[in-house]
PDB file of N, CA and C in Angstrom:
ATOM      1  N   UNK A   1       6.161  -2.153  -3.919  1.00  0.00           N
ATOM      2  CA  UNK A   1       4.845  -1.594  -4.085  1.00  0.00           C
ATOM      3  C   UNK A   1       4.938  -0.501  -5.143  1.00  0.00           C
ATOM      4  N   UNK A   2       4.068  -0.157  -6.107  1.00  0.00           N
ATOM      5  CA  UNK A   2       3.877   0.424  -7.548  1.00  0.00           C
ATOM      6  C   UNK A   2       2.580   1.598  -6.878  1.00  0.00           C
ATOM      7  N   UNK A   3       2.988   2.659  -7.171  1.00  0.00           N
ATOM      8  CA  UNK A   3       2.220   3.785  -6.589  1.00  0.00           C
ATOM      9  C   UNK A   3       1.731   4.691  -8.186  1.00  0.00           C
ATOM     10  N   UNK A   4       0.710   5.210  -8.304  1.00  0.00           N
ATOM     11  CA  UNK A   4       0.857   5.677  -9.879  1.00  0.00           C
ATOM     12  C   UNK A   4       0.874   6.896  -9.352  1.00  0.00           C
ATOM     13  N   UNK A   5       1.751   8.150 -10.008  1.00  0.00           N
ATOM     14  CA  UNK A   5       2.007   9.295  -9.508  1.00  0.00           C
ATOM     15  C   UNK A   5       1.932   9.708 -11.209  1.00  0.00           C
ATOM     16  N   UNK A   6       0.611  10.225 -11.625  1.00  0.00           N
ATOM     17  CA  UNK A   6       0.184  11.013 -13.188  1.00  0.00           C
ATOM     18  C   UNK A   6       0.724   9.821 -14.360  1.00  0.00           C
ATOM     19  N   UNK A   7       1.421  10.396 -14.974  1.00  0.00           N
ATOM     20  CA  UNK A   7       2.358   9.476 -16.428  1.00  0.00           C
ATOM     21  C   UNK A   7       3.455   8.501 -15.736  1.00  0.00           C
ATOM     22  N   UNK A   8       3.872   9.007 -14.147  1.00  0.00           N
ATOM     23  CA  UNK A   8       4.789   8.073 -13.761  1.00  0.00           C
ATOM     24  C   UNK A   8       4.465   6.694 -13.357  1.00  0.00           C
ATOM     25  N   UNK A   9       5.220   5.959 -12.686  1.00  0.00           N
ATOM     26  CA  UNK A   9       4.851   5.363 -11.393  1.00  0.00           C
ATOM     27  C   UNK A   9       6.152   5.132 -10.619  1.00  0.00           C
ATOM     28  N   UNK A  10       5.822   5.367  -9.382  1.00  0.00           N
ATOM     29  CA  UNK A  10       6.274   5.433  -8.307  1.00  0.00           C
ATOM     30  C   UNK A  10       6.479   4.224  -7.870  1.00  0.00           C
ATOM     31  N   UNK A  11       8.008   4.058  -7.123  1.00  0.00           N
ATOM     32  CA  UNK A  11       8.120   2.588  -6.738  1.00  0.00           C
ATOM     33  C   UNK A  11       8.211   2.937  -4.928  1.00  0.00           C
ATOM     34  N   UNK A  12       7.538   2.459  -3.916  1.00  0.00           N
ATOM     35  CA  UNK A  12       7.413   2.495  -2.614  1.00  0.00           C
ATOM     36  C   UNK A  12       8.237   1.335  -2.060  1.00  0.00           C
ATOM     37  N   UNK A  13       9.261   1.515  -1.410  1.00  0.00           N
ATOM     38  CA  UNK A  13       9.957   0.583  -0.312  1.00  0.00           C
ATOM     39  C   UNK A  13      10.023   0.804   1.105  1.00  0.00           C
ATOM     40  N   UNK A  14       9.738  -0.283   1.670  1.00  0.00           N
ATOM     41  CA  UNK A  14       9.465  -0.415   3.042  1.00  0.00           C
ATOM     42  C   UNK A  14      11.304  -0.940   3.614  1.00  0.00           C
ATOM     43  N   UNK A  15      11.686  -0.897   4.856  1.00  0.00           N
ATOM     44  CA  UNK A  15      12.781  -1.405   4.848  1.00  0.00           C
ATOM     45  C   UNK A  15      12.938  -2.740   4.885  1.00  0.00           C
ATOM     46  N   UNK A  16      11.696  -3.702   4.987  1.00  0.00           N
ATOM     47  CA  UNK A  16      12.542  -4.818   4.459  1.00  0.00           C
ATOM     48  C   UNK A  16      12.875  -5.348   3.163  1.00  0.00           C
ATOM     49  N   UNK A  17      12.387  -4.306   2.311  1.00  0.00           N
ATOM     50  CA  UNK A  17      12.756  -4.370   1.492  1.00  0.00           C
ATOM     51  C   UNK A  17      13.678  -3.975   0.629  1.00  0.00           C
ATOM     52  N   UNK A  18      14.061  -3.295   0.955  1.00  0.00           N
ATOM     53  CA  UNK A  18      15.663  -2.513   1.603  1.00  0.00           C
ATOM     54  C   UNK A  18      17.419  -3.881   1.635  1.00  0.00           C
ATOM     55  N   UNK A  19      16.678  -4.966   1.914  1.00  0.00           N
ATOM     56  CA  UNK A  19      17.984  -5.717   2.257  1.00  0.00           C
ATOM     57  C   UNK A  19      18.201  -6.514   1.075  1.00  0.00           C
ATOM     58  N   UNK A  20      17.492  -6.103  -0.255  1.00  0.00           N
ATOM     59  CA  UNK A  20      17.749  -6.792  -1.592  1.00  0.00           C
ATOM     60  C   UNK A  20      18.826  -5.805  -2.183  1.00  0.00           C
ATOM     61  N   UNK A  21      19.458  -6.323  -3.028  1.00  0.00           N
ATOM     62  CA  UNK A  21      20.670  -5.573  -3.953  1.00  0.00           C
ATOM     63  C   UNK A  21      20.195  -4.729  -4.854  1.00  0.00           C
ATOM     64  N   UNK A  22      20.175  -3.514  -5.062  1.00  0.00           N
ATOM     65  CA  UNK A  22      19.456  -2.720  -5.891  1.00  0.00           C
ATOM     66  C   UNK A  22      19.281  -3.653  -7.352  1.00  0.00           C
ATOM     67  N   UNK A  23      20.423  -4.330  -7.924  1.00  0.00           N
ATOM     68  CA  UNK A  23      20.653  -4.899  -9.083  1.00  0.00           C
ATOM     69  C   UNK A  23      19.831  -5.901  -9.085  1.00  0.00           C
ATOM     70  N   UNK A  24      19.357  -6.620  -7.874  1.00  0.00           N
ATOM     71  CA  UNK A  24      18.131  -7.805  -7.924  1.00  0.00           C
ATOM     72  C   UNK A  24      16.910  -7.012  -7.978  1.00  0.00           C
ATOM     73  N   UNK A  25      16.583  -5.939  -7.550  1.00  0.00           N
ATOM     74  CA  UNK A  25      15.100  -5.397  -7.388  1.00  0.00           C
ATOM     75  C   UNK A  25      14.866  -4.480  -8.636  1.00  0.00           C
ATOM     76  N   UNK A  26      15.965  -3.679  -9.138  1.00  0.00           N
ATOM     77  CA  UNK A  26      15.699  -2.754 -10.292  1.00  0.00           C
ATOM     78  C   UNK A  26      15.234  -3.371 -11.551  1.00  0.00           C
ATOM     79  N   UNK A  27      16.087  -4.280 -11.757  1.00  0.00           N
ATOM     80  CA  UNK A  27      15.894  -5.419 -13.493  1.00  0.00           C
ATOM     81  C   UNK A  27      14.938  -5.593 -13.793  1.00  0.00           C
ATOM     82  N   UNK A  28      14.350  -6.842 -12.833  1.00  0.00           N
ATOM     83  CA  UNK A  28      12.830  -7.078 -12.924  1.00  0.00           C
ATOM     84  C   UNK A  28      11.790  -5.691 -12.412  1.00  0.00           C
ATOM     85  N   UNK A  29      12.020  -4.976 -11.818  1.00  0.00           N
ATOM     86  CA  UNK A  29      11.348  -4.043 -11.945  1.00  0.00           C
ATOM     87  C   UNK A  29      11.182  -2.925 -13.127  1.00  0.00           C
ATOM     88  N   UNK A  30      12.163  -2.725 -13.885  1.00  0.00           N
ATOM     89  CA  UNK A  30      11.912  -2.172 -15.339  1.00  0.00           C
ATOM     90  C   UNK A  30      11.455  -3.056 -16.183  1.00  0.00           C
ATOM     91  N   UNK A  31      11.956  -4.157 -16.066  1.00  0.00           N
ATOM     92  CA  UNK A  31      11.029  -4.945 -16.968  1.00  0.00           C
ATOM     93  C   UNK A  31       9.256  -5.027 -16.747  1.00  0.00           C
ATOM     94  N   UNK A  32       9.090  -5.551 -15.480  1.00  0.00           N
ATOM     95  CA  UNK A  32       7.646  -5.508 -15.386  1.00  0.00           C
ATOM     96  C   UNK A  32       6.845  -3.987 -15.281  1.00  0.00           C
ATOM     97  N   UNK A  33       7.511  -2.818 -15.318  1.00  0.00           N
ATOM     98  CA  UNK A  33       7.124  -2.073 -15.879  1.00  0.00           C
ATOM     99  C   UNK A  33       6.869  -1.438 -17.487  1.00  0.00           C
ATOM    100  N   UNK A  34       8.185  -1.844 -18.138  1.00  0.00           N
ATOM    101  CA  UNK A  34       7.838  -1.819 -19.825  1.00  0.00           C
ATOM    102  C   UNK A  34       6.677  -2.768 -20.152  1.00  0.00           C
ATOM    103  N   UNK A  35       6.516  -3.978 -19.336  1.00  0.00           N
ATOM    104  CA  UNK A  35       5.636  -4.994 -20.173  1.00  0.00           C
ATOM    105  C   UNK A  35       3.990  -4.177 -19.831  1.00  0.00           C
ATOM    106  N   UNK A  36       4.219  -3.462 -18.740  1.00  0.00           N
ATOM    107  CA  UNK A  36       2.388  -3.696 -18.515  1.00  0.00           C
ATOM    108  C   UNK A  36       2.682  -2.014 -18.475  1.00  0.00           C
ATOM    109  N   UNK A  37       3.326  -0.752 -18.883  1.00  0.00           N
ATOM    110  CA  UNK A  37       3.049   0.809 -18.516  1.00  0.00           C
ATOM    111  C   UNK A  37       1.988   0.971 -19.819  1.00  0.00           C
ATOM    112  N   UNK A  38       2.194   0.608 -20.667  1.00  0.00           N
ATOM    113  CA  UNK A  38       0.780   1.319 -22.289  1.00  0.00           C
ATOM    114  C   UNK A  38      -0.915   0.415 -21.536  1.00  0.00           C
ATOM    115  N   UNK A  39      -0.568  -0.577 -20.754  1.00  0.00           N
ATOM    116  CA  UNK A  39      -2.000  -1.069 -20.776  1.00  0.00           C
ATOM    117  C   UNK A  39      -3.137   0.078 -19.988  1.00  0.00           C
ATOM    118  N   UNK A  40      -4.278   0.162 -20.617  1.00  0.00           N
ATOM    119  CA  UNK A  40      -5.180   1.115 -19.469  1.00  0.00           C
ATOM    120  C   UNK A  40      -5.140   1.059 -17.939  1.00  0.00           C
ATOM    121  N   UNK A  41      -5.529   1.897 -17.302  1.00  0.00           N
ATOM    122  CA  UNK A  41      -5.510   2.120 -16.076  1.00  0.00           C
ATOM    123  C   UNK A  41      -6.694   1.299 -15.400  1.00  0.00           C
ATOM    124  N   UNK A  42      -6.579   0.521 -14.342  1.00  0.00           N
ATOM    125  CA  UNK A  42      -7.938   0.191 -13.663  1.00  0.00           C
ATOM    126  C   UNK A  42      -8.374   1.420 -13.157  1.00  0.00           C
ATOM    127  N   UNK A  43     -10.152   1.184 -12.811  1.00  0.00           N
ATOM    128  CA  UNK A  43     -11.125   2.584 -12.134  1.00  0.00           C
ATOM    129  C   UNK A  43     -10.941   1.573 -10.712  1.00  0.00           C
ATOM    130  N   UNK A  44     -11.115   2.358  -9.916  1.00  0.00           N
ATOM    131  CA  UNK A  44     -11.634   1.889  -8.385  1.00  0.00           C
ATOM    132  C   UNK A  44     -13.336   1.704  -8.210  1.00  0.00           C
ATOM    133  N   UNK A  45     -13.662   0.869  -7.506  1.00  0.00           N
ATOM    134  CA  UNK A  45     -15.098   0.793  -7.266  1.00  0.00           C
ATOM    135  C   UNK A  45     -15.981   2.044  -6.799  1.00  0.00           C
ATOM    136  N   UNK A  46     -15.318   3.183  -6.217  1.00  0.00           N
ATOM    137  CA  UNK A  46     -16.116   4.090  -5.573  1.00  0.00           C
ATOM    138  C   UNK A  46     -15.320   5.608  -6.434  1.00  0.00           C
ATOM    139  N   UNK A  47     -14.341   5.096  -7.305  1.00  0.00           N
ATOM    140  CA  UNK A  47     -13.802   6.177  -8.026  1.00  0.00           C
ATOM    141  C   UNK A  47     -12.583   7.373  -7.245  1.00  0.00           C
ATOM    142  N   UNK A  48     -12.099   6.377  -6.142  1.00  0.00           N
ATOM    143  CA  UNK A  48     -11.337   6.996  -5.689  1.00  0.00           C
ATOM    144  C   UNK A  48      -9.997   6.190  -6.070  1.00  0.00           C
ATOM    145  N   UNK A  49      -8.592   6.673  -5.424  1.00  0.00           N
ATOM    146  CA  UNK A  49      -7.333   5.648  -5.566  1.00  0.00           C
ATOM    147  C   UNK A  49      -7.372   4.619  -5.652  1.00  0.00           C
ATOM    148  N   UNK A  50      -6.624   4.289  -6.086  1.00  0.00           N
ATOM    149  CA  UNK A  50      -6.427   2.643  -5.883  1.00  0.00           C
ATOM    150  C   UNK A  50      -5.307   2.160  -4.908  1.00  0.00           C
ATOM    151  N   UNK A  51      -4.829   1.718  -3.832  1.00  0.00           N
ATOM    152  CA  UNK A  51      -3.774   1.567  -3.236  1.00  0.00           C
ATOM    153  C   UNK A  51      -2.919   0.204  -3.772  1.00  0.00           C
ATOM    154  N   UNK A  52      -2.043  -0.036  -3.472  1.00  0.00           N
ATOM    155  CA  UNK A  52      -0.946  -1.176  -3.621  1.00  0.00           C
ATOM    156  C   UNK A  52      -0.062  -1.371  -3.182  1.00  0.00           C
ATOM    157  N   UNK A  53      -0.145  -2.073  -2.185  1.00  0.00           N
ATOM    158  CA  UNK A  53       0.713  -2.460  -0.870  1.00  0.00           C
ATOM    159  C   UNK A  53      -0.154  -3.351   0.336  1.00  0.00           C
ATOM    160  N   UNK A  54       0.657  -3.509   1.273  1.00  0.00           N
ATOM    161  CA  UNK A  54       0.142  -3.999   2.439  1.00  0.00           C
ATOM    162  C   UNK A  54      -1.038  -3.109   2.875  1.00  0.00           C
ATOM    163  N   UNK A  55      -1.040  -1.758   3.267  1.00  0.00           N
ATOM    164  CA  UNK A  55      -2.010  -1.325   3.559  1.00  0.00           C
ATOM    165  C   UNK A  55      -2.641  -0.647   2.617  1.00  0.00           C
ATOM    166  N   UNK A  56      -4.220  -1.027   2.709  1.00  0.00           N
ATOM    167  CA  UNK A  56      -4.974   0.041   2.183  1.00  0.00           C
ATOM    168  C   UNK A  56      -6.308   0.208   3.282  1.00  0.00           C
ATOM    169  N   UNK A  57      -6.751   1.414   2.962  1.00  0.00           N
ATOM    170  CA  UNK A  57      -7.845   1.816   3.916  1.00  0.00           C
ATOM    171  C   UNK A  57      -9.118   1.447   2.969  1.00  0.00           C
ATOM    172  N   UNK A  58     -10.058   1.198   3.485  1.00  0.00           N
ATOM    173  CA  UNK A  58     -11.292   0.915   2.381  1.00  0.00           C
ATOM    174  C   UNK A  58     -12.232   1.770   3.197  1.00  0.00           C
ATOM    175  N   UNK A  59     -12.176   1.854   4.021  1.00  0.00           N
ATOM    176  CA  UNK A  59     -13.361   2.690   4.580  1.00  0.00           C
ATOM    177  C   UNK A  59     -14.654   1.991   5.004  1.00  0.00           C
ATOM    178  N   UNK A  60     -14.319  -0.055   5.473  1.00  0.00           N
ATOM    179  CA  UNK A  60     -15.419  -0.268   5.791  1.00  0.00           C
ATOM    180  C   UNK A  60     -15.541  -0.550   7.339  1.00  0.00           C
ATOM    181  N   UNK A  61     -16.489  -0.854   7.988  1.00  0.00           N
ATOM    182  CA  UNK A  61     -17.001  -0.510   9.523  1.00  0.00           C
ATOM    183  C   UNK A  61     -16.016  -1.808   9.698  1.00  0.00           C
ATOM    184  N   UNK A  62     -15.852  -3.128   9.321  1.00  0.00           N
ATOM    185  CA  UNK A  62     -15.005  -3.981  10.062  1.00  0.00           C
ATOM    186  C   UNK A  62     -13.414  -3.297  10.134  1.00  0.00           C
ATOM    187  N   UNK A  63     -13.127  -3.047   9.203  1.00  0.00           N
ATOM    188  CA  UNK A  63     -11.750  -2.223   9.025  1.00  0.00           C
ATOM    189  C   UNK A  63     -11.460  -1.028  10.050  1.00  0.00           C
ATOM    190  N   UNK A  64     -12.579  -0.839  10.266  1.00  0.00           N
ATOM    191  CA  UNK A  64     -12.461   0.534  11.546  1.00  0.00           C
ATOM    192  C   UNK A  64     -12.888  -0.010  12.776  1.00  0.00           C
ATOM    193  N   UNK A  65     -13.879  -1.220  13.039  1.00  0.00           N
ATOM    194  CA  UNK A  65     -13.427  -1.844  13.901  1.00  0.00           C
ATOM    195  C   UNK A  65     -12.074  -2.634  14.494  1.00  0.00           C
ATOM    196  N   UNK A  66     -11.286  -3.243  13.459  1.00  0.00           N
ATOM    197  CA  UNK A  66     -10.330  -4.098  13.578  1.00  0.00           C
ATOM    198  C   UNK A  66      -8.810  -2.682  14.292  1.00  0.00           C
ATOM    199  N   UNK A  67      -9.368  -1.661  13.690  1.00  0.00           N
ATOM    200  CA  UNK A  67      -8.658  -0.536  13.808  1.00  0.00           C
ATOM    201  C   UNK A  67      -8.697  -0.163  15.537  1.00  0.00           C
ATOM    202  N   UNK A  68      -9.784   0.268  15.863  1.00  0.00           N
ATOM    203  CA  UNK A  68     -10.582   0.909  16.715  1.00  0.00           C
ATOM    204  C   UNK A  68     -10.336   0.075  18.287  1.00  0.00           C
ATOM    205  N   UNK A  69     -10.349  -1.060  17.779  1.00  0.00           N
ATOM    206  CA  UNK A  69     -10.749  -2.088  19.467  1.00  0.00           C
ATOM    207  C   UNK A  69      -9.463  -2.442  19.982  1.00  0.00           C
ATOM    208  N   UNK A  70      -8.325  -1.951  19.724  1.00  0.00           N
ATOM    209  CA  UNK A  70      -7.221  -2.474  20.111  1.00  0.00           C
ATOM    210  C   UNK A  70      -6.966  -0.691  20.855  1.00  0.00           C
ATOM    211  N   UNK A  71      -7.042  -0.108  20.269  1.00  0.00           N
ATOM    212  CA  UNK A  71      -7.059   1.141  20.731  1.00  0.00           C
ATOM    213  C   UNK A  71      -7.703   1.614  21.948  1.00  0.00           C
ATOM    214  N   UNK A  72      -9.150   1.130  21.392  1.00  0.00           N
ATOM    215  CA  UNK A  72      -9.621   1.355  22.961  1.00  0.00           C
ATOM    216  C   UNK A  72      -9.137   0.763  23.981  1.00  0.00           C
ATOM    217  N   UNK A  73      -9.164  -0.788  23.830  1.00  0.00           N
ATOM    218  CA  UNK A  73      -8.715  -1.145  24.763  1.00  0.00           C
ATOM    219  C   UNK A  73      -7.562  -0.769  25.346  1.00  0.00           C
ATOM    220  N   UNK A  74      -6.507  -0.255  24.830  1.00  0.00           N
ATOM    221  CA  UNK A  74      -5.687   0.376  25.499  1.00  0.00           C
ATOM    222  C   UNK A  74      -5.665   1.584  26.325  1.00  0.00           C
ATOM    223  N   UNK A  75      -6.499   2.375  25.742  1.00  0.00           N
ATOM    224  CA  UNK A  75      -7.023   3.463  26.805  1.00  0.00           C
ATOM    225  C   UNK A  75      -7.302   3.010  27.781  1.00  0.00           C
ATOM    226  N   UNK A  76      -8.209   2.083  28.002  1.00  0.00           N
ATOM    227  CA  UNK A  76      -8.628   1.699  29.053  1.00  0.00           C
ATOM    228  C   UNK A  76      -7.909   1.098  30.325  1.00  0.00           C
ATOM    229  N   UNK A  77      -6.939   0.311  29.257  1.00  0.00           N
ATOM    230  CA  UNK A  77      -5.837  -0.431  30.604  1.00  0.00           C
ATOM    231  C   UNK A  77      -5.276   0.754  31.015  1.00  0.00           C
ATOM    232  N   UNK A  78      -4.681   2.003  30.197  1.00  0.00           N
ATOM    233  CA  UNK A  78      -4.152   3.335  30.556  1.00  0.00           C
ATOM    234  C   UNK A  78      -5.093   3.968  31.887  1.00  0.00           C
ATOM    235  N   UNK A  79      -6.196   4.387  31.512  1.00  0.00           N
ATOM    236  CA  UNK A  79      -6.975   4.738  32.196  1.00  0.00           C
ATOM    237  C   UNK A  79      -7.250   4.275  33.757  1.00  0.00           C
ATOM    238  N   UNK A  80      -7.364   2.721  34.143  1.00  0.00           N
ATOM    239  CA  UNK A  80      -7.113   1.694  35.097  1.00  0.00           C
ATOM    240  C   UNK A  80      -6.002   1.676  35.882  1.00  0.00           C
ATOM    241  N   UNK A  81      -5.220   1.780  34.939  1.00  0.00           N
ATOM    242  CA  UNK A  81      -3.617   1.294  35.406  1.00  0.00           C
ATOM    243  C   UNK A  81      -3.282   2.386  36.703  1.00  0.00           C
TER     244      UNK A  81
END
């Protein structure tokens, strides 16, 4: 995952990603960074971050539902139990 941190960018690893050989993940990763770092920056739709990775938050009501109902429901079995 490619994080932009100002003039840099930031590379984010999760641990499974972790079980590649630095020498398999670095190569192609400088490379596909020289090929695309001069191109412009994308804007975000609402002018905030842009995320890149598995998660991103968008801030819409299904997303905070999908969030929300597993949660409750667990209170509840808590609550019961």
């Amino acid at each position: 995952m490619f994080q932009p941190k100002g003039e840099m960018m930031q590379v984010v690893l999760s641990s499974a990603d972790m079980t590649v050989k630095p020498e398999d993940f670095l190569g192609p990763a400088a490379v596909r960074w020289k090929t695309f770092r001069d191109q412009p920056r994308l804007s975000s739709r609402n002018g905030g971050t842009i995320v890149y990775g598995r998660w991103s938050i968008d801030g819409s009501r299904w997303q905070a539902v999908r969030f929300l109902a597993p949660l409750s429901g667990m209170a509840v079995v808590m609550l019961y139990r």
